[in-house]
Protein backbone atom coordinates (compact mmCIF):
# COMPACT_ATOMS: atom_id res chain seq x y z
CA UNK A 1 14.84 5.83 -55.80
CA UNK A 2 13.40 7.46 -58.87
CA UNK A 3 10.51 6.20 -60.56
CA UNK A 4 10.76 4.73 -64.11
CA UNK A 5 8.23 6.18 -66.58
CA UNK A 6 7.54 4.49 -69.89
CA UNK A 7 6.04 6.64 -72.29
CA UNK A 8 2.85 5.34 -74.93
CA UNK A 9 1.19 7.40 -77.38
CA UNK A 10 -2.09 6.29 -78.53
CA UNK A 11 -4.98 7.70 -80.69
CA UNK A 12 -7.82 7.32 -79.72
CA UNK A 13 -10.95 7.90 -81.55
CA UNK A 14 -8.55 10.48 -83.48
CA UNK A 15 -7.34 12.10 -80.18
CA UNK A 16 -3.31 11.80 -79.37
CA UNK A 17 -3.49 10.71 -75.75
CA UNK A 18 -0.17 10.11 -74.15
CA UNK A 19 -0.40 6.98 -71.85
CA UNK A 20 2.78 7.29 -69.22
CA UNK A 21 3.31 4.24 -66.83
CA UNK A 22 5.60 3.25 -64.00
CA UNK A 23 5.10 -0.60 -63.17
CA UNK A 24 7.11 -0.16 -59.46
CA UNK A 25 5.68 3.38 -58.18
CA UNK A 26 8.08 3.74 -55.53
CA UNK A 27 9.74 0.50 -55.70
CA UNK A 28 6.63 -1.47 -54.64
CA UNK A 29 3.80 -3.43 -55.78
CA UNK A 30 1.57 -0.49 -56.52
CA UNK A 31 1.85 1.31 -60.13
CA UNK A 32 1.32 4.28 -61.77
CA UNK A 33 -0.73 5.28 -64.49
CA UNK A 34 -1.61 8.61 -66.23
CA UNK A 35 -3.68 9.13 -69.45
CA UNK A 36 -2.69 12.47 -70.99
CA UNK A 37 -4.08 14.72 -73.77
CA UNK A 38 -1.70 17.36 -74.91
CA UNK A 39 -4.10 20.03 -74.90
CA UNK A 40 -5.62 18.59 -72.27
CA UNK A 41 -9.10 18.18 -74.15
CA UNK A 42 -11.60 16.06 -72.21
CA UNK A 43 -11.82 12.31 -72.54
CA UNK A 44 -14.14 9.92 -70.96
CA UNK A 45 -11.90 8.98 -68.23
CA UNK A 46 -11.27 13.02 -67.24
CA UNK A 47 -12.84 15.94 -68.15
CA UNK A 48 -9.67 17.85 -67.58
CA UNK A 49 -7.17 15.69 -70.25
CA UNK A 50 -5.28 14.28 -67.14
CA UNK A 51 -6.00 11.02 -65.37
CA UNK A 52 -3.71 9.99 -62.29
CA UNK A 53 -4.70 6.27 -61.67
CA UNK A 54 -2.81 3.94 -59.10
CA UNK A 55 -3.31 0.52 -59.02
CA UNK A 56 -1.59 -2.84 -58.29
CA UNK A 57 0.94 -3.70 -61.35
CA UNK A 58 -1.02 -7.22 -62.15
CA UNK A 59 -4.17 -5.56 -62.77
CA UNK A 60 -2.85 -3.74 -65.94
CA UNK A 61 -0.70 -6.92 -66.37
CA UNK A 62 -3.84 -8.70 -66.75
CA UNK A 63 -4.85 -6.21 -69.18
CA UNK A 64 -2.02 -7.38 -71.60
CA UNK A 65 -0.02 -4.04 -71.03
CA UNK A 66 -0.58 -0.12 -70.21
CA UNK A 67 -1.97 0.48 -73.78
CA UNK A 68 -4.18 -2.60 -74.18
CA UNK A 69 -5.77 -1.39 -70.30
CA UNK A 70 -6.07 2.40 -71.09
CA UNK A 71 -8.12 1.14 -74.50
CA UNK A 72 -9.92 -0.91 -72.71
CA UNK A 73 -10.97 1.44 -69.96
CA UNK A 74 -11.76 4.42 -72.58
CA UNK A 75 -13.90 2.09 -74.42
CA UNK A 76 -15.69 1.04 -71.38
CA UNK A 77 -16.13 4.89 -69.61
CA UNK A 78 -17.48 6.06 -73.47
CA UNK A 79 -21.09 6.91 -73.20
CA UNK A 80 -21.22 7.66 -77.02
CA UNK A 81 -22.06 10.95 -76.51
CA UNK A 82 -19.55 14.03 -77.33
CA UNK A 83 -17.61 15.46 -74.73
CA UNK A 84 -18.35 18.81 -73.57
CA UNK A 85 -15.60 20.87 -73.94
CA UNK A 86 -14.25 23.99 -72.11
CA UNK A 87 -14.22 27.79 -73.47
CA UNK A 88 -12.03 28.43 -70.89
């Protein structure tokens, strides 16, 4: 069985993050979230631009959907403070 992506994008304090989600993540209870930046600049959830997350589908659910959670969750990991990013 494949898995079913749906695809978000989202800016986010004017950085294009691409929010992909799979609600059944193997046909089961358990989903699949990643959080994307297409250059893969740092964000407060990951300091490489890519965020695997697994989860069970009502927590994000809860959440309202996969873009209301992943706002939520930036908002909440965001120290204020600039993100370093990479020379390399």
């Amino acid at each position: 069985m494949a898995n079913i992506y749906e695809e978000f994008q989202i800016t986010w304090n004017g950085q294009q993050i691409t929010i992909r989600w799979c609600a059944e993540w193997l046909g089961g209870d358990t989903a699949h979230l990643e959080v994307i930046t297409p250059d893969r600049s740092p964000h407060p959830i990951s300091q490489t631009g890519y965020r695997s997350h697994f989860c069970p589908r009502e927590v994000v659910e809860d959440a309202g959907d996969p873009v209301a959670f992943v706002m939520a969750w930036l908002e909440h990991a965001d120290d204020g403070k600039p993100v370093q990013l990479s020379l390399f």
